[in-house]
Protein backbone atom coordinates (compact mmCIF):
# COMPACT_ATOMS: atom_id res chain seq x y z
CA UNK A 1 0.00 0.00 0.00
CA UNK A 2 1.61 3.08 -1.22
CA UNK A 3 0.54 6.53 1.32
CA UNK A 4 -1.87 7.79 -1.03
CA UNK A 5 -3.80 5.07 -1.32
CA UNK A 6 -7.23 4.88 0.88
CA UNK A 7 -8.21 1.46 2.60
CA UNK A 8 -11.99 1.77 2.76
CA UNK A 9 -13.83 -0.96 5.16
CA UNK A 10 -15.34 -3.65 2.99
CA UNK A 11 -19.02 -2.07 3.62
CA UNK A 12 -17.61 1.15 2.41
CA UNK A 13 -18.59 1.09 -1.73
CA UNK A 14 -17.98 3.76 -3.73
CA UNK A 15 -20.12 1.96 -6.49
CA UNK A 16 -23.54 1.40 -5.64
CA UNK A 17 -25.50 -1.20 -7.86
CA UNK A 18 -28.30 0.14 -10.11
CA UNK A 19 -30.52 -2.97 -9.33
CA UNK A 20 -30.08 -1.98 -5.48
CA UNK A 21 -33.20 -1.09 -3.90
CA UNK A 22 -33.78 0.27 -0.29
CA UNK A 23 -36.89 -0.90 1.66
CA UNK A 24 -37.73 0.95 4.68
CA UNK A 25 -39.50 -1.52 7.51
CA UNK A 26 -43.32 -1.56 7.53
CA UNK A 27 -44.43 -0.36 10.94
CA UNK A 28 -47.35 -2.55 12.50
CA UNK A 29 -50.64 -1.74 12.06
CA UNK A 30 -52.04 1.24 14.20
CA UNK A 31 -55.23 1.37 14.94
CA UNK A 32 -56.66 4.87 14.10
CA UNK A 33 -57.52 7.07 17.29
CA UNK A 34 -60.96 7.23 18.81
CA UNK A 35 -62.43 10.96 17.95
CA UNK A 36 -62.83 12.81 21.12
CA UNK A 37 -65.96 15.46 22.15
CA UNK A 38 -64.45 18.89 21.43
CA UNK A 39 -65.44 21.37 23.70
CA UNK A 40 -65.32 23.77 20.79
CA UNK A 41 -67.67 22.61 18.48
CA UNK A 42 -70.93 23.93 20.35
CA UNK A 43 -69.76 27.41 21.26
CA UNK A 44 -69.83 30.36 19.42
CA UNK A 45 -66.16 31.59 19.02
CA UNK A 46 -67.42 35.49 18.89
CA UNK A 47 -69.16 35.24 22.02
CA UNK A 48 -66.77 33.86 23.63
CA UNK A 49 -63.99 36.28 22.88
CA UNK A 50 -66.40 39.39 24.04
CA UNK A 51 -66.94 37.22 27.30
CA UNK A 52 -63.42 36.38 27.58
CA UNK A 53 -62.48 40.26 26.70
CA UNK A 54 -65.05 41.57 29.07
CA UNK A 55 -63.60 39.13 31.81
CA UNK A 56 -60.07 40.83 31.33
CA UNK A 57 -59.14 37.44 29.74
CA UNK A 58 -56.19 37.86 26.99
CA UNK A 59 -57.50 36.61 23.76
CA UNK A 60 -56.56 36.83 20.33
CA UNK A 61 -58.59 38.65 17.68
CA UNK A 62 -58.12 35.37 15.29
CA UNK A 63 -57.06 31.37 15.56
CA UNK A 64 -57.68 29.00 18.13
CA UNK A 65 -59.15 29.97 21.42
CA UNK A 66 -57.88 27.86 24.19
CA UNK A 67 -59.41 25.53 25.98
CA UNK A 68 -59.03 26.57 29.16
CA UNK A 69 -60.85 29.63 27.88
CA UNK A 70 -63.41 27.95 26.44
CA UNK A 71 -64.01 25.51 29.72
CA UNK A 72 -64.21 28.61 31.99
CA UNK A 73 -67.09 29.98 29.05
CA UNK A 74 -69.01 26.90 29.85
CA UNK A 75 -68.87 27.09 33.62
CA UNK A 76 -69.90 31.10 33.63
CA UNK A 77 -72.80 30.33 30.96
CA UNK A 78 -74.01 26.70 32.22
CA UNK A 79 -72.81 24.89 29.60
């Protein structure tokens, strides 16, 4: 071996095979999640920003409203 030579491991190919194919493993089956009661879907997101707003609650003009700010909604209105 002269010093400019490079002794690559035997896994080491610079040549990789055109019929080579790479398979990635096929996870088990997962069984899809059970949908869960939202406690969004029966309140009215306007109304509960002015409630939240008039309760010195931070809330966002737009997006999501949490859900902590939707829970205490439903406790002040019954729900």
């Amino acid at each position: 071996m002269t010093s400019t030579s490079i002794d690559y491991a035997p896994w080491m190919s610079t040549n990789v095979s055109s019929e080579m194919t790479v398979v990635a493993p096929v996870p088990e089956s997962v069984p899809a999640p059970e949908p869960t009661t939202s406690t969004t879907s029966s309140v009215d997101s306007r109304k509960v920003r002015a409630w939240a707003i008039s309760q010195g609650i931070p809330v966002g003009k737009r997006g999501r409203i949490k859900p902590d700010v939707i829970a205490r909604y439903n406790e002040a209105h019954g729900a």
